[in-house]
N, C-alpha and C. Protein backbone atom coordinates (compact mmCIF):
# COMPACT_ATOMS: atom_id res chain seq x y z
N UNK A 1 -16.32 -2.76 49.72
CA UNK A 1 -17.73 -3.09 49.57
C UNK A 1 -17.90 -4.57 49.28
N UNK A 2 -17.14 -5.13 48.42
CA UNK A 2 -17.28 -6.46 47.96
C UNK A 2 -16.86 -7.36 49.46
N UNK A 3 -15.92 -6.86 50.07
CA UNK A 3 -15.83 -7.85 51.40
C UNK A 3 -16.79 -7.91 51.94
N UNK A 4 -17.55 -6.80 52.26
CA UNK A 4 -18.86 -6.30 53.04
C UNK A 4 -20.02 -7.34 52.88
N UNK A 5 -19.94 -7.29 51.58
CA UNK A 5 -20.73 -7.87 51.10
C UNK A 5 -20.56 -10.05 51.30
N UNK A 6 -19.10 -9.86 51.12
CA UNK A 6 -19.09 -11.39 51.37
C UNK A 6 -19.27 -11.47 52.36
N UNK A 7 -19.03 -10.60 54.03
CA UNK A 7 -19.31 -10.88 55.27
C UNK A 7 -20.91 -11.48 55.19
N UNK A 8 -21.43 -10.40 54.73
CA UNK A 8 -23.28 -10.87 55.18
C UNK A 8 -23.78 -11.92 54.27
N UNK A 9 -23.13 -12.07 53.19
CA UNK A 9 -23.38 -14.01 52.82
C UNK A 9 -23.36 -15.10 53.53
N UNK A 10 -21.84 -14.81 53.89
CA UNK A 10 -21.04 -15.71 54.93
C UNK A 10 -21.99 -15.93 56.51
N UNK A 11 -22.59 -14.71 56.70
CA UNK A 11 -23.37 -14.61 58.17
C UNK A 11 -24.74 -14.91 57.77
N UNK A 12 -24.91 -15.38 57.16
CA UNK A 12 -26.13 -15.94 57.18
C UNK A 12 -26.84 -16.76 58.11
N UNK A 13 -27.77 -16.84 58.81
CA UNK A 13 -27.81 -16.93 59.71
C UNK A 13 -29.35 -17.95 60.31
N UNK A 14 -29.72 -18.79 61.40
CA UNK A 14 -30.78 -19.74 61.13
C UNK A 14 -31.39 -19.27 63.02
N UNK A 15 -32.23 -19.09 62.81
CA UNK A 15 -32.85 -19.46 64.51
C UNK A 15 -33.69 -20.57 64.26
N UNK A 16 -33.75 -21.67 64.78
CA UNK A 16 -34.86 -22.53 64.90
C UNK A 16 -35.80 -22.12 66.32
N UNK A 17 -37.37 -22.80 66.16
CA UNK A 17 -38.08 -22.15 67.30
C UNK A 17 -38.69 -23.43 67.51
N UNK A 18 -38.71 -24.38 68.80
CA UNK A 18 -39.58 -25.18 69.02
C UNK A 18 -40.30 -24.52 70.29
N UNK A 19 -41.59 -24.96 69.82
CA UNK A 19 -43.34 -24.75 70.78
C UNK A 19 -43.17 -26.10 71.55
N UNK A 20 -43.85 -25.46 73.00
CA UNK A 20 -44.71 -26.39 73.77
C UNK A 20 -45.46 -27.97 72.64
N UNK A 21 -44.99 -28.99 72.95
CA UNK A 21 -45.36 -29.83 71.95
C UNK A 21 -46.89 -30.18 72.18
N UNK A 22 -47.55 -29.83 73.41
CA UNK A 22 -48.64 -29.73 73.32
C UNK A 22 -49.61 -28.89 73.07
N UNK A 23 -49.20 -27.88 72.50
CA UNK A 23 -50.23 -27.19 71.47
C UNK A 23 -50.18 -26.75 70.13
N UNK A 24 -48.72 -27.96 69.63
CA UNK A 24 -48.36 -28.32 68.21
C UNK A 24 -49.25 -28.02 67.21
N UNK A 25 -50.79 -28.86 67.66
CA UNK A 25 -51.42 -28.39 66.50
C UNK A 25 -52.53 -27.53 66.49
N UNK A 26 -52.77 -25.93 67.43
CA UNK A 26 -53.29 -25.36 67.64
C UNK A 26 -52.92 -23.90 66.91
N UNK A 27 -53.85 -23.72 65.90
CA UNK A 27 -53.55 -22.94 65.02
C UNK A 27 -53.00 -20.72 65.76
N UNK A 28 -53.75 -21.16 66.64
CA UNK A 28 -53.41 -19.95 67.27
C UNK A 28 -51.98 -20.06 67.56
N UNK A 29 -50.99 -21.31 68.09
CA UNK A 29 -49.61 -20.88 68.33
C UNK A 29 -48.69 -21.06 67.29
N UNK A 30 -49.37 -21.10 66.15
CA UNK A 30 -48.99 -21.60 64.81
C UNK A 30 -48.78 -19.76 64.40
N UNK A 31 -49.57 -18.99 65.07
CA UNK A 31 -50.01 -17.68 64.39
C UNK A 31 -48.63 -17.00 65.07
N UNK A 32 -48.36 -17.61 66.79
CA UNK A 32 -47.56 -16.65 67.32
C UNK A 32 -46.40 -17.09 67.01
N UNK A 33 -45.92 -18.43 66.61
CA UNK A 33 -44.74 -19.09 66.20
C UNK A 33 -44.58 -17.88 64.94
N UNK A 34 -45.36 -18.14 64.31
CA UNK A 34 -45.04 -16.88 62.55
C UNK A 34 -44.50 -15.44 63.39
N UNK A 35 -45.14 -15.39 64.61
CA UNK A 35 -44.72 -13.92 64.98
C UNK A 35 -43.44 -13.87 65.61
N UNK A 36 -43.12 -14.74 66.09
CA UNK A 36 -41.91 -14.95 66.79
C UNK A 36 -40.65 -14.67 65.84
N UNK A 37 -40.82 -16.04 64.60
CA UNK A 37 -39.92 -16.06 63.42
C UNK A 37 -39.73 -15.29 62.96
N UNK A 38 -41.08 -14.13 63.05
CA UNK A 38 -40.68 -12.92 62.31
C UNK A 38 -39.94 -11.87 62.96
N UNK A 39 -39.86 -11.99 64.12
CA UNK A 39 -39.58 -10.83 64.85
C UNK A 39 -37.62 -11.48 65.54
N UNK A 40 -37.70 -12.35 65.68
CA UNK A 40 -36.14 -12.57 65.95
C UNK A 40 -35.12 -13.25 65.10
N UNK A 41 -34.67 -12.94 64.80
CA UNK A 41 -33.21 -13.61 63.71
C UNK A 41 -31.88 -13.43 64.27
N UNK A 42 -31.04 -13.92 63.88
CA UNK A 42 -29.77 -13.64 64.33
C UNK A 42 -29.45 -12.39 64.05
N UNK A 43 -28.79 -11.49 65.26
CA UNK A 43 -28.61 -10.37 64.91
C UNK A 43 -27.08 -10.14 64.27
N UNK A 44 -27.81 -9.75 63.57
CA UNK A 44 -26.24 -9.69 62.49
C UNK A 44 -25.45 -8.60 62.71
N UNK A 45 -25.54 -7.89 63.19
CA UNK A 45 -24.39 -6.54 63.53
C UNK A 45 -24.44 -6.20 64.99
N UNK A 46 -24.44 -7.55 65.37
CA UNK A 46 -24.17 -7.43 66.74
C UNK A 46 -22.60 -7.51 67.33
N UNK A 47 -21.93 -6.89 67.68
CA UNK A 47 -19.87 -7.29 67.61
C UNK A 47 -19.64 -8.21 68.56
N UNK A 48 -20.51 -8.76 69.51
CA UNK A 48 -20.28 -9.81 70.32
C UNK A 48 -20.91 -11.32 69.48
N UNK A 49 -20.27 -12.25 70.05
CA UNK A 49 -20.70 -13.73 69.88
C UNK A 49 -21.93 -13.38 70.43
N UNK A 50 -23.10 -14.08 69.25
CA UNK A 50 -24.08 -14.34 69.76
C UNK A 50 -24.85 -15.56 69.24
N UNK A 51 -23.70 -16.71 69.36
CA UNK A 51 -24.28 -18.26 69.09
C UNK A 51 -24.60 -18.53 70.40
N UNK A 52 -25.75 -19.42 70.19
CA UNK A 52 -26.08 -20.38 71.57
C UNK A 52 -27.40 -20.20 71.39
N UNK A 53 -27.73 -20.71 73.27
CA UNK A 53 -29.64 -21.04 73.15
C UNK A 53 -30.26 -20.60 74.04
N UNK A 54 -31.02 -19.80 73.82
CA UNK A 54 -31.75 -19.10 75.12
C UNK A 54 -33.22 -20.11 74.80
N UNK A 55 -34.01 -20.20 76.59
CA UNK A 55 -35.08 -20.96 76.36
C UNK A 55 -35.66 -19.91 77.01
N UNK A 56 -36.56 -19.83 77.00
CA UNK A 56 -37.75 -18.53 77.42
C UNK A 56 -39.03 -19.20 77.71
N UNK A 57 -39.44 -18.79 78.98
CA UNK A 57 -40.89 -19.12 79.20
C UNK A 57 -41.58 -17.80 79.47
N UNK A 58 -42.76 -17.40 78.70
CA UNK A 58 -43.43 -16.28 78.93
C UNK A 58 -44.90 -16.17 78.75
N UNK A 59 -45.26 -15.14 79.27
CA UNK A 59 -46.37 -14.97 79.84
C UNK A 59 -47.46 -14.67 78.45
N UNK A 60 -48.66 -14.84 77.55
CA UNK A 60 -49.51 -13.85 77.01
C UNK A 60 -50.33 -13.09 77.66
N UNK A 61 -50.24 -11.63 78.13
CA UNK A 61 -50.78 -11.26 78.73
C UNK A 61 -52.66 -10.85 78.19
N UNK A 62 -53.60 -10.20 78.90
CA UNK A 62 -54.67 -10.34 78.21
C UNK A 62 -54.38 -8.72 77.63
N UNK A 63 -53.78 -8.21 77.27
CA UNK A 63 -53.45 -7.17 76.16
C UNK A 63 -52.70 -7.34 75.29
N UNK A 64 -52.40 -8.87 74.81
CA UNK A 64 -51.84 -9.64 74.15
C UNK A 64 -50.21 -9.13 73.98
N UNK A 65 -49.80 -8.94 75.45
CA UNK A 65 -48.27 -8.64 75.11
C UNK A 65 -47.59 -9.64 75.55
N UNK A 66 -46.16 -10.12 75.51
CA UNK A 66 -45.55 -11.23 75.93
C UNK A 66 -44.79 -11.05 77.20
N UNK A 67 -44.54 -11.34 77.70
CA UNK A 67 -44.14 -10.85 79.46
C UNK A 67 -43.38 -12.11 79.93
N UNK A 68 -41.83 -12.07 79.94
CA UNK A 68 -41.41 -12.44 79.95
C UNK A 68 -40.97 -13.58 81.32
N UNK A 69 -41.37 -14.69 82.04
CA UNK A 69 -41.18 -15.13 83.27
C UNK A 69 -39.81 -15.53 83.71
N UNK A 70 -39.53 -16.30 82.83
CA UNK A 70 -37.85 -16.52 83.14
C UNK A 70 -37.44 -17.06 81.95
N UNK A 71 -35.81 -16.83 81.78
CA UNK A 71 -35.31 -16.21 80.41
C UNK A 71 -34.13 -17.26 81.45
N UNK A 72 -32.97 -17.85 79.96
CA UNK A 72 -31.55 -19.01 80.47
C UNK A 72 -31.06 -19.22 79.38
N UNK A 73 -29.92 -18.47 79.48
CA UNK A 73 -29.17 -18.86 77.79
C UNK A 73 -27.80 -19.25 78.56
N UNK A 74 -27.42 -19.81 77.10
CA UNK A 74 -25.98 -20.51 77.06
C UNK A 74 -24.91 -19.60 76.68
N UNK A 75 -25.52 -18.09 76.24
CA UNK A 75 -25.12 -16.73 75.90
C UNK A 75 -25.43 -15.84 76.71
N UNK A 76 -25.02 -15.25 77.98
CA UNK A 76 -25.39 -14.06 78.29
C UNK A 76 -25.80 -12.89 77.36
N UNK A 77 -25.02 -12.96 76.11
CA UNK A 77 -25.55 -11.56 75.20
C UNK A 77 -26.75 -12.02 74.44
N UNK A 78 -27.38 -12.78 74.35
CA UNK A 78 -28.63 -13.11 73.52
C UNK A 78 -29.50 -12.56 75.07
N UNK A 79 -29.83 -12.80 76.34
CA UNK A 79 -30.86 -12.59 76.66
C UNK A 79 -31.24 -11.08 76.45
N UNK A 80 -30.51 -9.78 76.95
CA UNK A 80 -31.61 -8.58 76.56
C UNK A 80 -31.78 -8.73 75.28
N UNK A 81 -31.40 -9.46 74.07
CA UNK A 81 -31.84 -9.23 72.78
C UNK A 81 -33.33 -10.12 72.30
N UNK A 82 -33.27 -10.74 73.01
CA UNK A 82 -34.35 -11.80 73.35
C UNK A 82 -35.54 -10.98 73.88
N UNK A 83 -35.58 -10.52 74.72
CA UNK A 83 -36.71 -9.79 75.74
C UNK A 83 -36.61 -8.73 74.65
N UNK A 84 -36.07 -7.88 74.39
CA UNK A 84 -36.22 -7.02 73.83
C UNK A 84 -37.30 -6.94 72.35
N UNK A 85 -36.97 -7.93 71.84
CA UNK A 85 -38.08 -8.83 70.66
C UNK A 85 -39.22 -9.10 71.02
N UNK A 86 -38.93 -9.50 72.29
CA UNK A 86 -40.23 -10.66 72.64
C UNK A 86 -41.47 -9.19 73.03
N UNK A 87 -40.64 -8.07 73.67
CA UNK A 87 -41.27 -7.20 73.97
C UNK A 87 -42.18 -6.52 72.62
N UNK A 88 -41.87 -6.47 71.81
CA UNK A 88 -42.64 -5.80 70.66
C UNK A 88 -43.72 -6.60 69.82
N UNK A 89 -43.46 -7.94 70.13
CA UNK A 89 -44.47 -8.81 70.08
C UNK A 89 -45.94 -8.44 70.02
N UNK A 90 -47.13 -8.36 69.40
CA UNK A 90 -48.01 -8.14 69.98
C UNK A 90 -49.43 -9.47 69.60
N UNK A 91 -50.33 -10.21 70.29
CA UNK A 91 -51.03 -11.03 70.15
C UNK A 91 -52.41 -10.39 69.62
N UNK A 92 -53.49 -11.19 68.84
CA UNK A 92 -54.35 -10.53 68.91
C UNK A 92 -55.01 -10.62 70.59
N UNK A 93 -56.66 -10.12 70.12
CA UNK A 93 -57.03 -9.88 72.09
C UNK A 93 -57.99 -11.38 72.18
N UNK A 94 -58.30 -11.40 70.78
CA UNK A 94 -58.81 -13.28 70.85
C UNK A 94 -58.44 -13.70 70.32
N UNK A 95 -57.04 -14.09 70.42
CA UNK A 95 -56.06 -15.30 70.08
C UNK A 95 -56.22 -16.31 71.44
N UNK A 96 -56.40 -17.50 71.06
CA UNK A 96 -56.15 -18.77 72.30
C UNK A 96 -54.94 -18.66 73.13
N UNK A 97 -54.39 -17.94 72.58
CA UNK A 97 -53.00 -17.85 73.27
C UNK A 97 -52.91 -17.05 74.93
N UNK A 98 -53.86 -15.83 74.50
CA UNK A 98 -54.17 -15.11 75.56
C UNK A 98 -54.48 -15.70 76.87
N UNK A 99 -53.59 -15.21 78.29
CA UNK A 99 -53.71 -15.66 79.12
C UNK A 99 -52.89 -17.26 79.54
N UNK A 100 -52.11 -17.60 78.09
CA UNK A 100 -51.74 -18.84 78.57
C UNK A 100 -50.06 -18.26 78.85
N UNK A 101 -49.24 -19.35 79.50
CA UNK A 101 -47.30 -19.54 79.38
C UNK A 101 -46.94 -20.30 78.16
N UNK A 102 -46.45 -20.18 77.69
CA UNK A 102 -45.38 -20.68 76.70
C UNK A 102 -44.25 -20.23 77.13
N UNK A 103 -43.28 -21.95 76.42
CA UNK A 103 -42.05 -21.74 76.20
C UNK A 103 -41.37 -22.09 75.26
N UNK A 104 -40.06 -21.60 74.55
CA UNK A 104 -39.77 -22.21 73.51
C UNK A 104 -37.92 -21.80 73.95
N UNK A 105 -37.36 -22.67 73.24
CA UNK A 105 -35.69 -22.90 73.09
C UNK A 105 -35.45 -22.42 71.75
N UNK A 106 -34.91 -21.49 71.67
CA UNK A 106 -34.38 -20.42 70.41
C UNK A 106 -32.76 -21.14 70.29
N UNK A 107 -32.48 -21.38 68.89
CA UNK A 107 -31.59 -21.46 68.85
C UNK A 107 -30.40 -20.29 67.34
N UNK A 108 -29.37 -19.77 68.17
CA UNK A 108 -28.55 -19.14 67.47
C UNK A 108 -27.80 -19.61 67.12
N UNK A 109 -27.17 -19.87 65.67
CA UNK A 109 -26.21 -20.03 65.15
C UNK A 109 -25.83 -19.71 63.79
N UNK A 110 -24.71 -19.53 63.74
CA UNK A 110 -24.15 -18.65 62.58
C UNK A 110 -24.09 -20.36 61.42
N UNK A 111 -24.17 -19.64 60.01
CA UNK A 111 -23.36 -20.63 59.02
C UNK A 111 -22.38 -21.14 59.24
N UNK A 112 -21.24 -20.61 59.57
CA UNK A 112 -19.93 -20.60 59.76
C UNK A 112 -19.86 -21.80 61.03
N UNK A 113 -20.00 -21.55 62.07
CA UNK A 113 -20.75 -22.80 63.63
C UNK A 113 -20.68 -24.01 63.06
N UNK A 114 -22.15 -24.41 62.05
CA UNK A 114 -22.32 -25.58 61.45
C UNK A 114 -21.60 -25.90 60.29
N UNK A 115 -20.33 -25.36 60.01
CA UNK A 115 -19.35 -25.67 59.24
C UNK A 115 -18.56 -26.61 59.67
N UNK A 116 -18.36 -26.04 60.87
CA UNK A 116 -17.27 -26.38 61.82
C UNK A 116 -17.18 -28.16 61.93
């Protein structure tokens, strides 16, 4: 248990999320950035490597779901984990966001990575 336990210290874990820099200060992608952060993290009990960077450009649809256009990682195993997130996503139906593309560059990496 105590190893167990030092594993998920040790895996601690960071996604950074950069937005389209042109709608930096538009409080609506400020709302979906919070949703994003909340909804993807490094997956921690995943048994494959899953450092690296997927960039994602996707769709808000007007039922405020995210719809994914094209997806490019430096990880093959991050993209279905990616879509898969992005899928449960949900926008409000008048959020500014609605109807627009965004993209953002996710980045995975373990504690341990930036040790190195």
């Amino acid at each position: 248990m105590k190893n167990l336990f030092s594993i998920l210290i040790l895996s601690i874990f960071v996604i950074s999320i950069s937005a389209n820099e042109v709608h930096a200060q538009d409080p609506s992608l400020s709302k979906l950035n919070k949703k994003i952060n909340n909804s993807i993290a490094y997956p921690l009990l995943a048994e494959q490597n899953m450092d690296g960077e997927v960039a994602v450009t996707f769709s808000v649809t007007s039922k405020g779901k995210l719809d994914v256009i094209k997806i490019d990682s430096s990880n093959p195993n991050l993209i279905p984990y990616v879509i898969k997130r992005l899928k449960r996503i949900e926008v409000p139906l008048n959020d500014k966001t609605i109807g627009t593309n965004q993209t953002y560059l996710l980045n995975f990496r373990s504690e341990d990575y930036n040790s190195i």
